[in-house]
Every structure is written in structure tokens, then in C-alpha cells.
C-alpha atoms as a PDB file:
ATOM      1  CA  UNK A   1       0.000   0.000   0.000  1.00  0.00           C
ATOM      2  CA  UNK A   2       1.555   3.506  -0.975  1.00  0.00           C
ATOM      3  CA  UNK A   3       1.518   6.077   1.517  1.00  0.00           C
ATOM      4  CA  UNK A   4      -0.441   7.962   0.166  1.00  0.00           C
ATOM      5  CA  UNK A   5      -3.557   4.988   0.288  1.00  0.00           C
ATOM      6  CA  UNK A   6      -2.144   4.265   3.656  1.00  0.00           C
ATOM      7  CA  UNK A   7      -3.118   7.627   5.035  1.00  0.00           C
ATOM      8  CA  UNK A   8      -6.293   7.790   3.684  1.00  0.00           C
ATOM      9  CA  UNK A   9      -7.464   4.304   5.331  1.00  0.00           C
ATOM     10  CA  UNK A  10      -6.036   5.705   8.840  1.00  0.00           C
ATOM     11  CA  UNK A  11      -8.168   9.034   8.031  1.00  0.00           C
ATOM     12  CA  UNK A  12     -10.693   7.650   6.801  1.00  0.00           C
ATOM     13  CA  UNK A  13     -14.687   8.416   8.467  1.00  0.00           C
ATOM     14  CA  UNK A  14     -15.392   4.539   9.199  1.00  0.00           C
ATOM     15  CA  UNK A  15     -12.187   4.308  10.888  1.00  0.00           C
ATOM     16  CA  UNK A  16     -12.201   7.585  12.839  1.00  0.00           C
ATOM     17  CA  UNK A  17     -13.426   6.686  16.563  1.00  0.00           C
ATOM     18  CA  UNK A  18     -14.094  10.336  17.145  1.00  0.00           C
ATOM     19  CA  UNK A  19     -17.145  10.113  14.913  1.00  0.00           C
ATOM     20  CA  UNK A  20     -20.468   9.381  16.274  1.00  0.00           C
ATOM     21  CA  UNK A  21     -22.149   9.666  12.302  1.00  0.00           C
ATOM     22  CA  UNK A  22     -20.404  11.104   9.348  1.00  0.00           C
ATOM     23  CA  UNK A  23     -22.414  14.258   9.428  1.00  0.00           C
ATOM     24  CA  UNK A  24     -23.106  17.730  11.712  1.00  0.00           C
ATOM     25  CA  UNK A  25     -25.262  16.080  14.454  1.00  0.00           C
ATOM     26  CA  UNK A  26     -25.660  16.288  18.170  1.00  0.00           C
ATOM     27  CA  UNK A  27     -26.914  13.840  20.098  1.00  0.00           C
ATOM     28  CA  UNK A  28     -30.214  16.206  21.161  1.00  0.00           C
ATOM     29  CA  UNK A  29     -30.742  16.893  17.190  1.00  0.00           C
ATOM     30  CA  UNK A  30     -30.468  13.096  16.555  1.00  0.00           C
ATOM     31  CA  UNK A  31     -32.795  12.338  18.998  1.00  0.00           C
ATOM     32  CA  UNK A  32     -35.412  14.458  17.689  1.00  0.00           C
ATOM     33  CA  UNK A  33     -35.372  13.150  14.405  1.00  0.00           C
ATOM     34  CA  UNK A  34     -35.846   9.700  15.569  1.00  0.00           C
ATOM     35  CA  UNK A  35     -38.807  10.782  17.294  1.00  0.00           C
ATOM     36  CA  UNK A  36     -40.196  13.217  13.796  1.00  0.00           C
ATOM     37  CA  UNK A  37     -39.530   9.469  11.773  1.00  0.00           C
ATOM     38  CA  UNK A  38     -42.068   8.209  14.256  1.00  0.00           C
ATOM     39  CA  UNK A  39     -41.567   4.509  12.829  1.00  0.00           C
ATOM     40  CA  UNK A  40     -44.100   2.085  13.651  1.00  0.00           C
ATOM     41  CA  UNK A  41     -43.559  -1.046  16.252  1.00  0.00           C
ATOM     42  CA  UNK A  42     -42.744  -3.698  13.400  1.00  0.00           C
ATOM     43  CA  UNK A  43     -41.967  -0.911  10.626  1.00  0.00           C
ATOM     44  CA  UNK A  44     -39.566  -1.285   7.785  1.00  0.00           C
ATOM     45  CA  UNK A  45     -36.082   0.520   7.822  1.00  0.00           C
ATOM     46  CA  UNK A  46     -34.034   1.444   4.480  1.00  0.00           C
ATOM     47  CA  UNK A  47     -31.211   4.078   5.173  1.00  0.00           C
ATOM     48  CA  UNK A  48     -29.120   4.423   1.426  1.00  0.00           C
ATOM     49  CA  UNK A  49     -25.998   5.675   1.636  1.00  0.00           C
ATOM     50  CA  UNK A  50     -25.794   4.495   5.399  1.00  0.00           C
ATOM     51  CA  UNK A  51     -21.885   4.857   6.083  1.00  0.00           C
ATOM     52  CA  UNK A  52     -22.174   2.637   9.239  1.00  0.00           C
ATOM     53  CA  UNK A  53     -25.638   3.276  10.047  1.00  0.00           C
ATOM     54  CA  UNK A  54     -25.636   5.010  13.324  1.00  0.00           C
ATOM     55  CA  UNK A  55     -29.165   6.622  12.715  1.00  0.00           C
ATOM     56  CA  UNK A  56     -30.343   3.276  11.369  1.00  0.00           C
ATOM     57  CA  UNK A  57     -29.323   1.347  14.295  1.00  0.00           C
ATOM     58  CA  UNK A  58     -31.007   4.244  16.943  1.00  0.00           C
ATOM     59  CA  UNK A  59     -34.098   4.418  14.368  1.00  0.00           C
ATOM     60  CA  UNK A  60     -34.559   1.004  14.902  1.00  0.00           C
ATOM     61  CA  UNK A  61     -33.315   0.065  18.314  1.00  0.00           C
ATOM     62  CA  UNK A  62     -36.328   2.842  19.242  1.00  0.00           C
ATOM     63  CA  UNK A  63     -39.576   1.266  17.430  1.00  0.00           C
ATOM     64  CA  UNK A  64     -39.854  -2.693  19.249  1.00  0.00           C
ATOM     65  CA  UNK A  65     -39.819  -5.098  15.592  1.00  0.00           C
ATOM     66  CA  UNK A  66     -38.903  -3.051  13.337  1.00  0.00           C
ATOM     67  CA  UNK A  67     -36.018  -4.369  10.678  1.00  0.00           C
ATOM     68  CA  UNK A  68     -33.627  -2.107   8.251  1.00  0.00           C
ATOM     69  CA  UNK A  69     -31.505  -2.576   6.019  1.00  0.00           C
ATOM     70  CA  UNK A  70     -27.627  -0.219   5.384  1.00  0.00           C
ATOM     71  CA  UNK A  71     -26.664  -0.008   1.857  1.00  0.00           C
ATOM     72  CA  UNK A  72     -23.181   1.655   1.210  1.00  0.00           C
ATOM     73  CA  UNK A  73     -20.415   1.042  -1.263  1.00  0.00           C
ATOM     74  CA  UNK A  74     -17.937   1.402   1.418  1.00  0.00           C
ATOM     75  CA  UNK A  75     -16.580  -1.980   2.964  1.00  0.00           C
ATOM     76  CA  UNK A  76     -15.027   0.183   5.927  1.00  0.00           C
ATOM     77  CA  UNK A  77     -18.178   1.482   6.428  1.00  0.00           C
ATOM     78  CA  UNK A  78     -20.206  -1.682   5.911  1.00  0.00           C
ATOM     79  CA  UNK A  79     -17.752  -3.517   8.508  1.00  0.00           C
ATOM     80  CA  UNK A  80     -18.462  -1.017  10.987  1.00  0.00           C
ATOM     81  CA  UNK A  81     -21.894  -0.761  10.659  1.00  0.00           C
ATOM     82  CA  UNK A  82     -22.236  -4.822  11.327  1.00  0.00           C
ATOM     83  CA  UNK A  83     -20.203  -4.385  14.094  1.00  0.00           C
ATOM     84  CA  UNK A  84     -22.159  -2.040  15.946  1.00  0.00           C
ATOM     85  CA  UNK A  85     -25.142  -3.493  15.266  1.00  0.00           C
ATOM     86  CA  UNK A  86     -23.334  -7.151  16.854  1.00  0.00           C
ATOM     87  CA  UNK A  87     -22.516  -4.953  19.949  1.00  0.00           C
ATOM     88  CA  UNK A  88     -26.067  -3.543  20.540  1.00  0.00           C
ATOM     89  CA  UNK A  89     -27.626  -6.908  19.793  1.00  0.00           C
ATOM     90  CA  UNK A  90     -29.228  -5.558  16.806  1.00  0.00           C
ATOM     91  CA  UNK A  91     -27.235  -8.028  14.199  1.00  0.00           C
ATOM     92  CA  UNK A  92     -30.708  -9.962  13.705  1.00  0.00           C
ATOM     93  CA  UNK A  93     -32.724  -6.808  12.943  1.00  0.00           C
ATOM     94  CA  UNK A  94     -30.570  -4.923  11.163  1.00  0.00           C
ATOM     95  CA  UNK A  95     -28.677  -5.937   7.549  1.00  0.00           C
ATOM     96  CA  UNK A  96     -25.916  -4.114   5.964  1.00  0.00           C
ATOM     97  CA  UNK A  97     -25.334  -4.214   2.361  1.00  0.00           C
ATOM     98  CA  UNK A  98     -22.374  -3.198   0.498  1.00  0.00           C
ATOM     99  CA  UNK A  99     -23.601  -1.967  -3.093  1.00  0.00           C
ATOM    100  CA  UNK A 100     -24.713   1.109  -4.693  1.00  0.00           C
ATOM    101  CA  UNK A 101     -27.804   3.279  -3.554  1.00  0.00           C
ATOM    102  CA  UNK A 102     -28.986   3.824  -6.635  1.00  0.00           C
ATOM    103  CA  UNK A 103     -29.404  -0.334  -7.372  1.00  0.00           C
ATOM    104  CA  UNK A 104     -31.356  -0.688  -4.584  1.00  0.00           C
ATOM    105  CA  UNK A 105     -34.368  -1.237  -5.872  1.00  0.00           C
ATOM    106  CA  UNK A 106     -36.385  -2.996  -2.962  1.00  0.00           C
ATOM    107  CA  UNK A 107     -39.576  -0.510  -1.922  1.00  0.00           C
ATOM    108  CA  UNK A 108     -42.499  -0.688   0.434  1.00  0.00           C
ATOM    109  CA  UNK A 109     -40.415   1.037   3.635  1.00  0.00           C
ATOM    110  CA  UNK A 110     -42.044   2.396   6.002  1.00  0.00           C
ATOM    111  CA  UNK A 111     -39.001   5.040   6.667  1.00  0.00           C
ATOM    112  CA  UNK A 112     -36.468   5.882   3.935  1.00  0.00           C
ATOM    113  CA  UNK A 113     -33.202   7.635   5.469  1.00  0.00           C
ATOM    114  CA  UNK A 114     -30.363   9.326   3.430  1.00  0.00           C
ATOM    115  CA  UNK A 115     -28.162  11.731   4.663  1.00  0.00           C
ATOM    116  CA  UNK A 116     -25.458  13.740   2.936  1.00  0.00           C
ATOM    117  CA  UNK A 117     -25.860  10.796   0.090  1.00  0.00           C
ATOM    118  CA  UNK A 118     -27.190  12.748  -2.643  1.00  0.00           C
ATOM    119  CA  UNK A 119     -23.717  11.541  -4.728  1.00  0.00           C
ATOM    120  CA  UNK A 120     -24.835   8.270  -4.481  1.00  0.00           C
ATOM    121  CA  UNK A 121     -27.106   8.685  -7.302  1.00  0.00           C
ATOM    122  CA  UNK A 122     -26.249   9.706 -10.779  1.00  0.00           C
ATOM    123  CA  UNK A 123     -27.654  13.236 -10.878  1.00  0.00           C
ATOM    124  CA  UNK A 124     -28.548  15.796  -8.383  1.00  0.00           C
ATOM    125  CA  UNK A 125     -30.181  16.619  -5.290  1.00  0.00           C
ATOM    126  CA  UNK A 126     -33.472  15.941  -6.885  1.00  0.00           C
ATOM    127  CA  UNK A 127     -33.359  13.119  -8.531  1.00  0.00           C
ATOM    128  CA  UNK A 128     -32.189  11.551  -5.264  1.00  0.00           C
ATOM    129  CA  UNK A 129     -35.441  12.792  -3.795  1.00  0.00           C
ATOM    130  CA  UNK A 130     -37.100  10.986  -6.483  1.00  0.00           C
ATOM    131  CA  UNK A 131     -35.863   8.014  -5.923  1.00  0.00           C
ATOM    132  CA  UNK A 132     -36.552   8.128  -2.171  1.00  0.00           C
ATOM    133  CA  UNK A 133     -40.034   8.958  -2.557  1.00  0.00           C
ATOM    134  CA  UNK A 134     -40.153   6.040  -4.849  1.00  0.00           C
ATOM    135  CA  UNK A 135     -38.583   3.887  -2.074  1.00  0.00           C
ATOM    136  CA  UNK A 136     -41.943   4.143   0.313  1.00  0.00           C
ATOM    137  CA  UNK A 137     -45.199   2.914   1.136  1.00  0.00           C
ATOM    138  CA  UNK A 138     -48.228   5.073   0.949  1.00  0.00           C
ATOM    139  CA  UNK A 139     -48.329   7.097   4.535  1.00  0.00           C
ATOM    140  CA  UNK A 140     -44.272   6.695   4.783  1.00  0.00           C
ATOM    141  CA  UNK A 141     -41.567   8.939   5.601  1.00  0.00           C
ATOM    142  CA  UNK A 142     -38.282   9.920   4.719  1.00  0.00           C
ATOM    143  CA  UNK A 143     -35.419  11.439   6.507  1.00  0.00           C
ATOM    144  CA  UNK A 144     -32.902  13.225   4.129  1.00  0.00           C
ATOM    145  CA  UNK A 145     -30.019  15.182   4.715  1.00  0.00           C
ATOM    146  CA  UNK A 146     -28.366  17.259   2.557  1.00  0.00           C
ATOM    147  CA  UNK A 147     -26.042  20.608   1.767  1.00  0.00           C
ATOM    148  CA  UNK A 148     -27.008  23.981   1.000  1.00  0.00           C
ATOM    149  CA  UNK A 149     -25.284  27.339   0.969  1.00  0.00           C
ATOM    150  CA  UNK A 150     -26.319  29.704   3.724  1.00  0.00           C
ATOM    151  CA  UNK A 151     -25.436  32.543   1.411  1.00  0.00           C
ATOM    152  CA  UNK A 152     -23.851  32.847  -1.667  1.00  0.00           C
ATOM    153  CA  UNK A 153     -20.091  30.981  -1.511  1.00  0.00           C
ATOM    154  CA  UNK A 154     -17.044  32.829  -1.610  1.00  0.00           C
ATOM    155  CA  UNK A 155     -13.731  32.011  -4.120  1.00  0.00           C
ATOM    156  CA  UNK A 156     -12.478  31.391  -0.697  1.00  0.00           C
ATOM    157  CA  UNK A 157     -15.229  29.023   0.305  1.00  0.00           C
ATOM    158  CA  UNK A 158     -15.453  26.673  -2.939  1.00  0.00           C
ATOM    159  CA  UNK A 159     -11.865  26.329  -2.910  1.00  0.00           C
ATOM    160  CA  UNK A 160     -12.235  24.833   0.888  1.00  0.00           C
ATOM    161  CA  UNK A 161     -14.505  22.739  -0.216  1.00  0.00           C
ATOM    162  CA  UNK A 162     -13.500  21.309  -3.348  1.00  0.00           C
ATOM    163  CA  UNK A 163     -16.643  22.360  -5.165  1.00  0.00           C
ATOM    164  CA  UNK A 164     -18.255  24.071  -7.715  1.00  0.00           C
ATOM    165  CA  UNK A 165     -20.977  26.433  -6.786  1.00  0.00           C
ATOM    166  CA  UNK A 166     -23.849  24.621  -8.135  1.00  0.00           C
ATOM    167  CA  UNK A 167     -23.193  21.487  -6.216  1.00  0.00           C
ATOM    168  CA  UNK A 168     -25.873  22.235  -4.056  1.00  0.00           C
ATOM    169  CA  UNK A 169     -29.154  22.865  -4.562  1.00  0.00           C
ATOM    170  CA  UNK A 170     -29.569  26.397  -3.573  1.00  0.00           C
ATOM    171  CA  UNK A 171     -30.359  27.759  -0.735  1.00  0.00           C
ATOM    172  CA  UNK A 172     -32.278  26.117   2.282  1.00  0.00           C
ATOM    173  CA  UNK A 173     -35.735  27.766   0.745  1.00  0.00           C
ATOM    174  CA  UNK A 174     -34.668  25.799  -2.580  1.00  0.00           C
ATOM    175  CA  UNK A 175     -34.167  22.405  -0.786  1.00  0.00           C
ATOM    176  CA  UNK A 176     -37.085  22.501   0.853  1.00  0.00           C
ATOM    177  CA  UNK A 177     -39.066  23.745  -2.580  1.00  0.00           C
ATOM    178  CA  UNK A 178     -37.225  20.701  -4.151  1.00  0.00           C
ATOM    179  CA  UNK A 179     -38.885  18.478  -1.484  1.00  0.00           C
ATOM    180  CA  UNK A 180     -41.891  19.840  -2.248  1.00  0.00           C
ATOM    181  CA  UNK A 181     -41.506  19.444  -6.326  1.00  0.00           C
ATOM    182  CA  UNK A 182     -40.948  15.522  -5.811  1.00  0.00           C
ATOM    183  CA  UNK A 183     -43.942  14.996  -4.318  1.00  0.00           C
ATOM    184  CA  UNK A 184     -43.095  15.098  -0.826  1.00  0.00           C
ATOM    185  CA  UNK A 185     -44.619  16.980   2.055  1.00  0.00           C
ATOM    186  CA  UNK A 186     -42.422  18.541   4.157  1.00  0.00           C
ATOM    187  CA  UNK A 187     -43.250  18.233   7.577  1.00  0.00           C
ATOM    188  CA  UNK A 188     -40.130  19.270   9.657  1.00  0.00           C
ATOM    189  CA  UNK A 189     -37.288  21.359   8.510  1.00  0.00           C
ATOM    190  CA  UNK A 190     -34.349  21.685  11.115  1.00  0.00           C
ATOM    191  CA  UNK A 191     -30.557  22.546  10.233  1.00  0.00           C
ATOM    192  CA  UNK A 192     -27.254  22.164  11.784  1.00  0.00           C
ATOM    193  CA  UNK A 193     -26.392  24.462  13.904  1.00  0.00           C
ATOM    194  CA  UNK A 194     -22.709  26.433  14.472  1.00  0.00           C
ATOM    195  CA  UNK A 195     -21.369  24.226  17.298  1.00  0.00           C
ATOM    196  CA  UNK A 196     -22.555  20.978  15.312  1.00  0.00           C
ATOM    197  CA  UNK A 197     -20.627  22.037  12.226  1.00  0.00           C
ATOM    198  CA  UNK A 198     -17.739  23.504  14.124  1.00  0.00           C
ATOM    199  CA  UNK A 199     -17.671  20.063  16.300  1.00  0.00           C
ATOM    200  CA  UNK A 200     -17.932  17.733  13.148  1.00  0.00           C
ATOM    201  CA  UNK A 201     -15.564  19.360  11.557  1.00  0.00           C
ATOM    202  CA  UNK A 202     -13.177  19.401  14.396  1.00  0.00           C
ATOM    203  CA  UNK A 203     -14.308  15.686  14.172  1.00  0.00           C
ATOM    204  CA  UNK A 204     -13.034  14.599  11.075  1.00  0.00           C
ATOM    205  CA  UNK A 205      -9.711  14.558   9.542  1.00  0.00           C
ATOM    206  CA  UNK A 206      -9.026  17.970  10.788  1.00  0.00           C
ATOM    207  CA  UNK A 207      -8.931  16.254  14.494  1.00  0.00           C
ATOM    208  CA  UNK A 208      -8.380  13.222  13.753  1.00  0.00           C
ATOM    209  CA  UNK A 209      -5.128  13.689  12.226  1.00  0.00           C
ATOM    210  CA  UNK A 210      -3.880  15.980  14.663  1.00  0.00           C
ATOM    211  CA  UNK A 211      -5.004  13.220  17.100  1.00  0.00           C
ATOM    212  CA  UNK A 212      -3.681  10.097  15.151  1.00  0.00           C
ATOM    213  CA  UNK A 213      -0.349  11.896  14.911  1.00  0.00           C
ATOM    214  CA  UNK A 214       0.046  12.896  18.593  1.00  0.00           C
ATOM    215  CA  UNK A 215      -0.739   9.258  19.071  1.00  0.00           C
ATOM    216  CA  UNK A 216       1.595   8.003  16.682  1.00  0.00           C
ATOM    217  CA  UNK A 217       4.754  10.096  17.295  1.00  0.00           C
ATOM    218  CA  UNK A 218       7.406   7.968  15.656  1.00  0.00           C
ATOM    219  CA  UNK A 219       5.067   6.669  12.691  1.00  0.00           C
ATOM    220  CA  UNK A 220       6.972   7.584   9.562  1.00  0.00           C
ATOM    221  CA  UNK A 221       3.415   9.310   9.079  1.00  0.00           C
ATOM    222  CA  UNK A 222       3.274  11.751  11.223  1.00  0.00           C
ATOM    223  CA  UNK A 223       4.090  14.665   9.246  1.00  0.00           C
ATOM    224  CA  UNK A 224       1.572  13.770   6.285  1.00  0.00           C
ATOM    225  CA  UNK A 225      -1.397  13.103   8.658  1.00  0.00           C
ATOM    226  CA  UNK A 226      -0.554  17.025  10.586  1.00  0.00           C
ATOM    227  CA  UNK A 227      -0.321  18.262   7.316  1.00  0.00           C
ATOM    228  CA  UNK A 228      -4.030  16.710   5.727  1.00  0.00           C
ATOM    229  CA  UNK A 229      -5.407  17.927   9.396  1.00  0.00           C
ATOM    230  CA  UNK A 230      -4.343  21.647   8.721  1.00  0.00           C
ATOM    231  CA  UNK A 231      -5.350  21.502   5.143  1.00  0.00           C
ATOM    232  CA  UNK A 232      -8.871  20.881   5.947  1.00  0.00           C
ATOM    233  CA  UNK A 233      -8.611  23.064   9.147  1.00  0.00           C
ATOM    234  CA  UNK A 234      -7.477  25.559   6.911  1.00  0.00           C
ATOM    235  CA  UNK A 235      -9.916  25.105   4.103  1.00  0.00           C
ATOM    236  CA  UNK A 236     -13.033  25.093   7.030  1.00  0.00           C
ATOM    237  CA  UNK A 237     -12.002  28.062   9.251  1.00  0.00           C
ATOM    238  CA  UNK A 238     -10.628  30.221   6.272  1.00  0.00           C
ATOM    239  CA  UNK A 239     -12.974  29.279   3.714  1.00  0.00           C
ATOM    240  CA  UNK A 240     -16.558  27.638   4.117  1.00  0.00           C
ATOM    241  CA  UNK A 241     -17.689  28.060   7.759  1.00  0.00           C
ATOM    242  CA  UNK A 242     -20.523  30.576   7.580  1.00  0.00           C
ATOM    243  CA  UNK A 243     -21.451  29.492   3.782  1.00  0.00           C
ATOM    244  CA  UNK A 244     -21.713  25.503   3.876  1.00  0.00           C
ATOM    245  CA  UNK A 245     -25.047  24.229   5.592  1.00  0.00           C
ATOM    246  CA  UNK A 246     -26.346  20.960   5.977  1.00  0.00           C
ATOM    247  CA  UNK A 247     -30.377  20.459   6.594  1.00  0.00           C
ATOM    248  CA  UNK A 248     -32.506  17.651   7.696  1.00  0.00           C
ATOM    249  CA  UNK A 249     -36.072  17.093   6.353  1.00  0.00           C
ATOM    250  CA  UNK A 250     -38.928  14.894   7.145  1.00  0.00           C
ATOM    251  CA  UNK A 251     -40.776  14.580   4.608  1.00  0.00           C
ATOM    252  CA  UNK A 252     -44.225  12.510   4.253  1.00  0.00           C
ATOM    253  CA  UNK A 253     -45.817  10.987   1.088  1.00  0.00           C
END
């Protein structure tokens, strides 16, 4: 394995222990959506794009008989997600899948979940939403996550992102509107707040990396992992915080 490939598995989301779920999220917010998903005792579970299924496993652990299934492409992920799942006794209830989201083509659920997934599928924002909606029974629900730009990017901001400035769908009024377009009807709108973003991204390779490295102090990594960490440290504080937003809709059919 090159180094470079080498420090991306050690950096990597499924293998970073200081993430709870691979998105801005407290623990208060997550709880509240698992309560707005309001899944049946006995209800059906699909989260697409899972990463290792934190939500999933809470969404289900919290309605008694209720089954899911995780579908992500990522095998770090995928192992994870099992794992947890064996640890909370939740292995017979809940099945991850590594494959594509957008070959998933099982439907009936009584919850849909996909958060920050939107890539997953071979178009935008709103054709992700379609296929969601598609996804559900009648009376059903779905939980989505996604970007949107609090106001309009800076230079400063795409470049700290890596992205273009039509990568997201607009503005949180345009997410929502998009909701509304593919059928659904939105019936809770809540966003990430400052300290969530500021804490996930302090969360992610950012901390990790400073972390890994002050754990590791005579791997011949060191220096690239502090190096990644103030990149994206760099690329968050100087560039997108204030501009990048991430939103979380429940949306019934």
C-alpha cells in the first residue's frame, strides 16, 4: 500500500473513533429526528448511503420489531456498521449491504433515510429525492439530509470545499421547494447548527489527524497526517464556515 492509500485508510470516516455519524449532528438533534420518523412497532427501515448506520441502528433500536436494512459502497463502512449493530444486539434486525444506492431497488419502507448521500445517485439533489419517494409505502416517511449554501459561496469558500458552486441545490428555501416538487410533504425542517458544524468538523480529519499523529509520534506518518489535518482546518475556518449548511427534512408521502 503507498503512503499515500495508507493515510487515507487511517483518516478515513469509518475508521475515525471520534465520529459518532459522518455528518453535523448532536446527540439532542439526533434524537429528535428519531422521534419526527415516528416509525411504527414492526416498521420497515431502508437508510441508502448508510456509512455505518448510526441513525439506522437508533431508528430502529427505538420502534420494538422493526427491521432495516444499510446499503453503502464502502466496505469500511459496511464492517463497521455490522459491528455495531453485533454490539447492541441488533445483528438480527438490522442488515448491511455493500452496493450502490442507486441499485437498490427494494420498496415498500415504512421510513427511507439518506443523509449527505445525494452523490450516491447519478444526478442531483433531486433526482435523489425521487428516488426516495419512490422507495416508500403510501403514509411513509423519509429522513434526508443534505447541503445547501447559507449565502452565496465565496472564491475562498469553494476552494475549501473542493466544489463548484452549483453542487448544491440552492439555498435552504430551494431544498425545501425541491422536497416539495418531488412529491413530498415537508413536515419538519431543522438545520445544523454552528457548534454541530464547528464540532464535526473538528471531528473529522481535521482532528483526527492531529489526534492520530500525537498518538503516533514515531510513525513515519506523522508529518503527512498534521499536514491533511491543517489543510482541511485551513480550508473550514478560512474558507466555508458561515457558507456551507447541511439540513434535515422529514418529509411525508
Amino acid at each position: 500500500m503507498s503512503d499515500h492509500n495508507e493515510l487515507h485508510a487511517i483518516l478515513a470516516a469509518p475508521n475515525n473513533p471520534l465520529l459518532t455519524w459522518n455528518a453535523p449532528l448532536s446527540e439532542e438533534h439526533a434524537r429528535s429526528l428519531v422521534d419526527a420518523c415516528a416509525v411504527p412497532d414492526g416498521g420497515q427501515v431502508v437508510d441508502l448511503g448508510c456509512g455505518w448506520g448510526e441513525l439506522l441502528l437508533r431508528i430502529v433500536d427505538g420502534a420494538p420489531g422493526s427491521t432495516g436494512h444499510g446499503v453503502d459502497s464502502d466496505p469500511a463502512a459496511v464492517a463497521r456498521g455490522r459491528r455495531l449493530a453485533g454490539e447492541r444486539g441488533l445483528d438480527g434486525r438490522v442488515t448491511f449491504h455493500q452496493g450502490s444506492a442507486d441499485a437498490w431497488t427494494r420498496s415498500g419502507y415504512d421510513l427511507a433515510v439518506s443523509i449527505g448521500a445525494v452523490h450516491a445517485w447519478p444526478g442531483t439533489t433531486r433526482e435523489a429525492l425521487r428516488a426516495l419517494r419512490a422507495t416508500v409505502k403510501p403514509g411513509g416517511r423519509v429522513l434526508f439530509g443534505d447541503a445547501y449554501w447559507t449565502e452565496k459561496p465565496t472564491a475562498a469558500a469553494l476552494a475549501g470545499l473542493g466544489a463548484e458552486e452549483d453542487e448544491f441545490v440552492g439555498s435552504l428555501a430551494d431544498l425545501v421547494q425541491a422536497a416539495t416538487d418531488a412529491g413530498f410533504a415537508p413536515l419538519r425542517t431543522t438545520v445544523a447548527d454552528q457548534r454541530e458544524m464547528d464540532v464535526f468538523e473538528s471531528s473529522g480529519r481535521a482532528g483526527w489527524g492531529e489526534r492520530w499523529a500525537l498518538d503516533h509520534p514515531e510513525h513515519p506518518l506523522r508529518d503527512q497526517a498534521r499536514a491533511t489535518a491543517a489543510r482541511h482546518r485551513a480550508g473550514y475556518l478560512g474558507g466555508y464556515r458561515g457558507y456551507f449548511g447541511f439540513a434535515y427534512l422529514v418529509l411525508g408521502v
